[in-house]
N, C-alpha and C. Protein backbone atom coordinates (compact mmCIF):
# COMPACT_ATOMS: atom_id res chain seq x y z
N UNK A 1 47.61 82.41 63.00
CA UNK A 1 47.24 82.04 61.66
C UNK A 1 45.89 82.69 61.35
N UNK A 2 45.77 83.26 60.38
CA UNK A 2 44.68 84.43 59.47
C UNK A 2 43.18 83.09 59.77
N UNK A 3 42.52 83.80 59.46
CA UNK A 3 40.88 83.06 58.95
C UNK A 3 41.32 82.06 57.96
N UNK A 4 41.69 83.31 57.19
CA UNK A 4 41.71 82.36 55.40
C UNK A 4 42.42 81.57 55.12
N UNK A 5 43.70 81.74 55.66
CA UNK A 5 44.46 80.41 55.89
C UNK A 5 44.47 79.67 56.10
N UNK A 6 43.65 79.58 57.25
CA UNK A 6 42.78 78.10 57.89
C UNK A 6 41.78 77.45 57.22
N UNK A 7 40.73 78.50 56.45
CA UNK A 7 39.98 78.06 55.61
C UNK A 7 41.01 77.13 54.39
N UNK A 8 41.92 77.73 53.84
CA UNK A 8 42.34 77.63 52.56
C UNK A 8 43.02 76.48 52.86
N UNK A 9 43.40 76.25 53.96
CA UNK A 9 43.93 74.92 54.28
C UNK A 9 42.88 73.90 54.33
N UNK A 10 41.81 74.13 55.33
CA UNK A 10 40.84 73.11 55.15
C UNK A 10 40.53 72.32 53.70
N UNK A 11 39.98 73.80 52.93
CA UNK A 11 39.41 72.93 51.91
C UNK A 11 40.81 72.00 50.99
N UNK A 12 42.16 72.51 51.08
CA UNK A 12 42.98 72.02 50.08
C UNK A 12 42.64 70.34 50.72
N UNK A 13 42.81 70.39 52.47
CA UNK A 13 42.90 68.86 52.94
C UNK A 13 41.60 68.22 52.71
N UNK A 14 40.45 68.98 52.53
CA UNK A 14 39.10 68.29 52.40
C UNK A 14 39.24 67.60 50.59
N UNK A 15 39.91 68.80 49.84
CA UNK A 15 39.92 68.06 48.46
C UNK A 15 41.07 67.37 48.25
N UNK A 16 42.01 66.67 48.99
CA UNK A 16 42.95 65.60 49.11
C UNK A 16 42.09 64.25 49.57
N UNK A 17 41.61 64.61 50.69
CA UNK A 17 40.71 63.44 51.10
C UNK A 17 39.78 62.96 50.42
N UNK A 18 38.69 63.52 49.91
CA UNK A 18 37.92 63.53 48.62
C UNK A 18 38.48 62.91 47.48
N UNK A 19 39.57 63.35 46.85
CA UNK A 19 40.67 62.68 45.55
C UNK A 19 41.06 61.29 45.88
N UNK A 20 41.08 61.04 46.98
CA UNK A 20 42.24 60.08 47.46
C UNK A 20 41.26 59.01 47.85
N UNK A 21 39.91 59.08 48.22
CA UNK A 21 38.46 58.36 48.21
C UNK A 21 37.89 58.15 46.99
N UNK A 22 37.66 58.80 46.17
CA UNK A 22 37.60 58.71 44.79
C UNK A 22 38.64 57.91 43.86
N UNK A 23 39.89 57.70 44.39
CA UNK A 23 40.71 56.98 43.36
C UNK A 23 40.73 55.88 44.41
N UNK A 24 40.78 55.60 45.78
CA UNK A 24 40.51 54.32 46.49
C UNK A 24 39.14 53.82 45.99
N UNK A 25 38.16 53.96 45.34
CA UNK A 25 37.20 53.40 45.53
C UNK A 25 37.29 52.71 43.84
N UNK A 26 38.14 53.41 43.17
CA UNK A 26 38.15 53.02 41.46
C UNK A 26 39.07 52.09 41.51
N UNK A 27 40.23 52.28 42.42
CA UNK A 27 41.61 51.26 41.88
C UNK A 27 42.01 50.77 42.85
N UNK A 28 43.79 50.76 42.49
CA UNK A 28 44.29 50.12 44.01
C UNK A 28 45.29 50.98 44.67
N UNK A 29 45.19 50.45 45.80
CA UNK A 29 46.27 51.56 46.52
C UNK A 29 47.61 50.83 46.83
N UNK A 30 48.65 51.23 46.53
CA UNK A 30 49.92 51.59 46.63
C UNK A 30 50.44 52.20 47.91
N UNK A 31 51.78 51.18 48.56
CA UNK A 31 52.08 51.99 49.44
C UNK A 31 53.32 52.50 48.72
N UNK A 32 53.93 53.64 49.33
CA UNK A 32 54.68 54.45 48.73
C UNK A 32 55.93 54.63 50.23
N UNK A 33 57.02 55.06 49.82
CA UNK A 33 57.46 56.54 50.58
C UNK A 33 58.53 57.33 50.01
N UNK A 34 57.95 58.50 50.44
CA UNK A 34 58.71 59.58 50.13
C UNK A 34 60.08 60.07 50.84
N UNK A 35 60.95 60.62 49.82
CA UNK A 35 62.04 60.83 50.11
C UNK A 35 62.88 62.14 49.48
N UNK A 36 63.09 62.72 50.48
CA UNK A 36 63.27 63.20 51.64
C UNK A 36 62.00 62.83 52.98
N UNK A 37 62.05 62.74 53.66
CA UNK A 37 60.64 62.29 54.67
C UNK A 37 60.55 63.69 55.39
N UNK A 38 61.62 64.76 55.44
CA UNK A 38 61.48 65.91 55.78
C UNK A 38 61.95 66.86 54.70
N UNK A 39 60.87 67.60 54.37
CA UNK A 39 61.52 68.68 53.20
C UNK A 39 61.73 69.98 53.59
N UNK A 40 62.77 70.46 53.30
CA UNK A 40 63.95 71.68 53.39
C UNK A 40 63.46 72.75 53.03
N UNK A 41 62.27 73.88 53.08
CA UNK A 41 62.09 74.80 52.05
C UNK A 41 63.61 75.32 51.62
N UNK A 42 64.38 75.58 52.65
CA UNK A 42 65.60 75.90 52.60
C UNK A 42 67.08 75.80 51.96
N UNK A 43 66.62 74.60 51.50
CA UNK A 43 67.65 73.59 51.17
C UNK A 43 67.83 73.69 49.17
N UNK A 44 68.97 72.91 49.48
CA UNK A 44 68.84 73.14 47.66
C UNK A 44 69.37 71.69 47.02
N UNK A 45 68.30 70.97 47.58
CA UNK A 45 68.42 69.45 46.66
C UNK A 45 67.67 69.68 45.84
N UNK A 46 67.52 68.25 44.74
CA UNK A 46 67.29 68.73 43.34
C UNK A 46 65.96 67.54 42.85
N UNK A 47 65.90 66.73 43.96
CA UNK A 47 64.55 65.57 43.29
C UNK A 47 63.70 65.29 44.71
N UNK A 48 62.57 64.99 44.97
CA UNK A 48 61.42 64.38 45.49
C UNK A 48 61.63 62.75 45.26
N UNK A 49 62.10 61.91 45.82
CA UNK A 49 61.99 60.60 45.31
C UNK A 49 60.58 60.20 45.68
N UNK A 50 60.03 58.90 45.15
CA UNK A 50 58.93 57.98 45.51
C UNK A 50 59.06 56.72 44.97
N UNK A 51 59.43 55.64 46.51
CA UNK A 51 59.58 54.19 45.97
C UNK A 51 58.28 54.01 45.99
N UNK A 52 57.80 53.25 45.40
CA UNK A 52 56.53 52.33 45.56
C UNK A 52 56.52 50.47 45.13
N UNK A 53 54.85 50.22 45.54
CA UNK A 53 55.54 48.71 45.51
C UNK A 53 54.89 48.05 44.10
N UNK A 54 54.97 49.17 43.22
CA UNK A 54 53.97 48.57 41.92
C UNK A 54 55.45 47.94 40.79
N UNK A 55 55.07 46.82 40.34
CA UNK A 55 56.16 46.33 39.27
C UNK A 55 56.47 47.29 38.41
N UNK A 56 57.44 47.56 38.27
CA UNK A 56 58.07 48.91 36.99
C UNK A 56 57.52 48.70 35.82
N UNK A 57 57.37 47.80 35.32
CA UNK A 57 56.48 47.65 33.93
C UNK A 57 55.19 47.55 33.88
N UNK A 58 54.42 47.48 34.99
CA UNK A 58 53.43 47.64 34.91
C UNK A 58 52.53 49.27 34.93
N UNK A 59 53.35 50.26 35.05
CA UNK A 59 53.01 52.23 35.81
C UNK A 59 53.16 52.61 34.21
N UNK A 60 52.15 52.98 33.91
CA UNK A 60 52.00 54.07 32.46
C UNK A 60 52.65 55.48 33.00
N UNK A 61 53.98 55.34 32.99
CA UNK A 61 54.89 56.58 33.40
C UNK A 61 54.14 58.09 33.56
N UNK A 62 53.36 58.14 32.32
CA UNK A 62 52.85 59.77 31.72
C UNK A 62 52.19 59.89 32.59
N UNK A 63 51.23 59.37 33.10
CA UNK A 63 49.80 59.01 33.99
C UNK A 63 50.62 59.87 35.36
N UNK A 64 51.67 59.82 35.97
CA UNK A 64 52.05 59.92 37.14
C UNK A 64 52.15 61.36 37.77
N UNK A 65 51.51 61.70 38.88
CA UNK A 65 51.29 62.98 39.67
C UNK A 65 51.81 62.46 40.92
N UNK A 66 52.68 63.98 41.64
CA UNK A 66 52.94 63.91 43.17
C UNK A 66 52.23 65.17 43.23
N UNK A 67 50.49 64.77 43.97
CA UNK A 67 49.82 65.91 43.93
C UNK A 67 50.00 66.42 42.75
N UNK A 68 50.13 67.81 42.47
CA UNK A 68 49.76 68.29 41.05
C UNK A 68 51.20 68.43 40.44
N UNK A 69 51.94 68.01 41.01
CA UNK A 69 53.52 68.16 39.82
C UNK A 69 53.82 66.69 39.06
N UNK A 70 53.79 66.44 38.00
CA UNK A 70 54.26 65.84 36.76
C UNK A 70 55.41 65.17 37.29
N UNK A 71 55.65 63.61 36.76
CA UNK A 71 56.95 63.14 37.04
C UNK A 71 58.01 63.99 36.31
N UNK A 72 59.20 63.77 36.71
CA UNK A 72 60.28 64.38 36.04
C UNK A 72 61.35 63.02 35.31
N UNK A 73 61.17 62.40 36.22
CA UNK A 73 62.23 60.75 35.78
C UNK A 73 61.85 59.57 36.40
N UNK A 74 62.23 58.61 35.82
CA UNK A 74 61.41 57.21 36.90
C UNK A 74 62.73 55.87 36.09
N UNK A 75 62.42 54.92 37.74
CA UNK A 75 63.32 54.26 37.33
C UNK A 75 62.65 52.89 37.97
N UNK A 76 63.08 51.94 38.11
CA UNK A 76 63.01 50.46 38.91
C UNK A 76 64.33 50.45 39.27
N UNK A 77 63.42 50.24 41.03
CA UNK A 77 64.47 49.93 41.75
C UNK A 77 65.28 48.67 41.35
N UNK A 78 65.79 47.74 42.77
CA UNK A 78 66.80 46.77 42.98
C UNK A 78 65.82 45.73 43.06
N UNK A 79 64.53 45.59 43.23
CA UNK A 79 63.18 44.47 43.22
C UNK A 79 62.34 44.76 42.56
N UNK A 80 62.54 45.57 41.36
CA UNK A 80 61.87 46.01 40.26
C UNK A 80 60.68 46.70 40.32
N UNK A 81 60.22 47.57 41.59
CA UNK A 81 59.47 48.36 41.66
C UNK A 81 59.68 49.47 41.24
N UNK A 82 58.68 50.44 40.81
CA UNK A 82 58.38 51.48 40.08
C UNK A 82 58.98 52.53 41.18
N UNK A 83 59.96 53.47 40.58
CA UNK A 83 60.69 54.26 41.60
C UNK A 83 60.37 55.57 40.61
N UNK A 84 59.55 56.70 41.16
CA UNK A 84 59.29 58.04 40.75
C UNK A 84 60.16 59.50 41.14
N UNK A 85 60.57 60.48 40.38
CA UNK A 85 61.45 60.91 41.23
C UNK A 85 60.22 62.55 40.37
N UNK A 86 60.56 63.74 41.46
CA UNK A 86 59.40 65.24 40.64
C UNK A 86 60.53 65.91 41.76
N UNK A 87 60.60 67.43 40.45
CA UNK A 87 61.66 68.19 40.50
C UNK A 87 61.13 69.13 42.22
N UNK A 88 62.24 69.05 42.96
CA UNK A 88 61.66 69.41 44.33
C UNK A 88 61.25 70.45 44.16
N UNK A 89 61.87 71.75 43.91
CA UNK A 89 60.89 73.19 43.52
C UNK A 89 59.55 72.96 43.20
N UNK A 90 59.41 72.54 42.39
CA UNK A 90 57.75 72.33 42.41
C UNK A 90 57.04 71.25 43.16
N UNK A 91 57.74 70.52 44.37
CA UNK A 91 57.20 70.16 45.10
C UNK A 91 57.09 71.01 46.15
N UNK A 92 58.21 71.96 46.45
CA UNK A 92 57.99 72.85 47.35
C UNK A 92 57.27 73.95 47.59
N UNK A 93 56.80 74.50 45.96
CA UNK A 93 56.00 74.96 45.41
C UNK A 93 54.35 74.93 45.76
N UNK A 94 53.80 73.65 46.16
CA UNK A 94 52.75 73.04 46.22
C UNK A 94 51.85 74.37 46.93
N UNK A 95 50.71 74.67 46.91
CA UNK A 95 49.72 75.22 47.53
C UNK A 95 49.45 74.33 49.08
N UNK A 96 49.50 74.81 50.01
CA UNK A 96 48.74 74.62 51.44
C UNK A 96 50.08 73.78 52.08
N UNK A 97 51.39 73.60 51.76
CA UNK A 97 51.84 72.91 52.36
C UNK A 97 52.24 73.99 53.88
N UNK A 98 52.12 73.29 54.83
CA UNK A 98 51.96 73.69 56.06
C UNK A 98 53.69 73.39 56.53
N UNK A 99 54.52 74.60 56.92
CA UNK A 99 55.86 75.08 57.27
C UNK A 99 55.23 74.67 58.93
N UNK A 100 56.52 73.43 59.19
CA UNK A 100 56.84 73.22 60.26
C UNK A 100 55.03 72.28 60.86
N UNK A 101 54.68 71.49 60.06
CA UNK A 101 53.83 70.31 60.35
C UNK A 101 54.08 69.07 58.96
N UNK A 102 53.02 68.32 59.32
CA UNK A 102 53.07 67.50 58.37
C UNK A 102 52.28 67.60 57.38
N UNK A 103 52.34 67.11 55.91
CA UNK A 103 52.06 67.31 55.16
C UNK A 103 51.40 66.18 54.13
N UNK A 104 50.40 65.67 53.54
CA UNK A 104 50.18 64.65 52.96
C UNK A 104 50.61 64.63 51.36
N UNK A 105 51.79 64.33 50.91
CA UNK A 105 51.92 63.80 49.03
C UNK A 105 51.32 62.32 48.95
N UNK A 106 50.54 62.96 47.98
CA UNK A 106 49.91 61.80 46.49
C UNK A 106 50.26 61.28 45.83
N UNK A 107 50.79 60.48 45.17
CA UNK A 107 51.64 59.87 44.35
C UNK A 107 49.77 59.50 43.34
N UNK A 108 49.35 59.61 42.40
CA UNK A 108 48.47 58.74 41.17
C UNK A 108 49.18 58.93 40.37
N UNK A 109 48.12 57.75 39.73
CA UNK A 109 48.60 57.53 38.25
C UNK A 109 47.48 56.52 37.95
N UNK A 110 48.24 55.69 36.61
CA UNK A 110 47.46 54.30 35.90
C UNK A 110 48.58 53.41 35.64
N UNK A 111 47.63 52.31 35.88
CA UNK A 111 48.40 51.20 34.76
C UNK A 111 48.47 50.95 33.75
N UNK A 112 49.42 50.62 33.16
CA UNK A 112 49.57 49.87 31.98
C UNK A 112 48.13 49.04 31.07
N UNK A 113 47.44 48.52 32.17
CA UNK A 113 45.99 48.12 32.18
C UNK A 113 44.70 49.24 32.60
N UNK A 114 45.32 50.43 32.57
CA UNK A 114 44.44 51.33 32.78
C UNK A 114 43.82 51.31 34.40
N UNK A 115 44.19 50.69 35.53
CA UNK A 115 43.70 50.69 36.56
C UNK A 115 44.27 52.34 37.22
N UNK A 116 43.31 52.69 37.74
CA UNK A 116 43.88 53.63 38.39
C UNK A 116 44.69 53.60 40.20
N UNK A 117 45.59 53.75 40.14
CA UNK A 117 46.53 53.60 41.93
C UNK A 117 46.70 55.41 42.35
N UNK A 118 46.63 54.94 43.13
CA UNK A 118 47.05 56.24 44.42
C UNK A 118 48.20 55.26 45.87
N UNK A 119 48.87 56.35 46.14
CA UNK A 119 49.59 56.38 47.40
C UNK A 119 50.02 57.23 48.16
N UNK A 120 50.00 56.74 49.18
CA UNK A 120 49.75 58.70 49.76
C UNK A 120 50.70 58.43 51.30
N UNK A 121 51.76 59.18 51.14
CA UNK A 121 52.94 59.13 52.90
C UNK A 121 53.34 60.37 53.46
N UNK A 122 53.51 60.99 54.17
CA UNK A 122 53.47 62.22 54.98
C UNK A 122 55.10 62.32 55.15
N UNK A 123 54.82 63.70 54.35
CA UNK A 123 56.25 64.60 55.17
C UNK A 123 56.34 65.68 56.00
N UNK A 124 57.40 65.90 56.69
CA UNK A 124 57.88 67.31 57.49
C UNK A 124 58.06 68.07 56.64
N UNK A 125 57.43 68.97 56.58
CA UNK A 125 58.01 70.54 55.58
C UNK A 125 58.68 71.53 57.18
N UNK A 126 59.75 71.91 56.96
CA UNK A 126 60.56 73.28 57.73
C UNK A 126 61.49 73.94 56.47
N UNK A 127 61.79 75.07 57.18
CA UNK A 127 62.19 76.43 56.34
C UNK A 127 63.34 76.47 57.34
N UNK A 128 64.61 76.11 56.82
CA UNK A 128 65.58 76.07 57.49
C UNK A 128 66.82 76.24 56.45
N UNK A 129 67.14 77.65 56.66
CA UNK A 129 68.49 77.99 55.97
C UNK A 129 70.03 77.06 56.51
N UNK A 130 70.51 76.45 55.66
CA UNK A 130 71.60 75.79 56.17
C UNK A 130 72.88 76.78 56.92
N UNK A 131 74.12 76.40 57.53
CA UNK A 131 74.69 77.16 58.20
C UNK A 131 75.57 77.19 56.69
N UNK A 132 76.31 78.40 56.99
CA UNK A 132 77.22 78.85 55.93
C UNK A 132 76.66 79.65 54.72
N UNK A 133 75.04 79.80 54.33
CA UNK A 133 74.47 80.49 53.42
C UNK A 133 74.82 81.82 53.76
């Protein structure tokens, strides 16, 4: 792995950690998880899910980032938590995600009351062409 790579990785994880201290210290935190828990560069599914445990009516929808991609659709689950779904290409898309380690997604946003939440759960990124392509 290059210099700059390593650099360019550092700082992306130094300004995750930083973001993610900054919105822990304003609001509340949310646990989340993400789904797929391993992502496919390879693969050709079509959504990023994110359950979380915030009441569905309470998440100002617009407000909502996985890291820097925009929700795409959102729903409440089966216990009426706020269920987020962002178009996987542009999750796969992301700057610094590290092929074949783990990876930290962000889930922010606001409330309805203007509070600001973060949640944050780790995936596998691999680059794995399926058999038969």
């Amino acid at each position: 792995m290059s210099t700059s790579r390593i650099i360019r990785i550092a700082s992306l994880l130094a300004g995750l950690v930083l973001t993610a201290l900054a919105w822990q210290a304003q609001g509340l935190e949310t646990m989340i998880q993400v789904s797929p828990n391993v992502l496919n560069i390879g693969s050709q599914g079509n959504v990023v899910t994110v359950h979380t445990d915030l009441p569905y009516a309470s998440v100002d929808v617009h407000s909502v980032f996985l890291n820097s991609v925009p929700i795409a659709s959102w729903k409440a689950d089966d216990q009426g938590n706020f269920v987020a779904k962002f178009g996987i290409n542009a999750v796969k898309s992301l700057d610094g995600l590290i092929i074949g380690g783990e990876n930290a997604l962000m889930l922010t946003g606001v409330t309805c009351d203007g509070e600001p939440f973060v949640g944050t759960d780790w995936v596998r990124v691999v680059d794995v062409v399926p058999r038969g392509r």
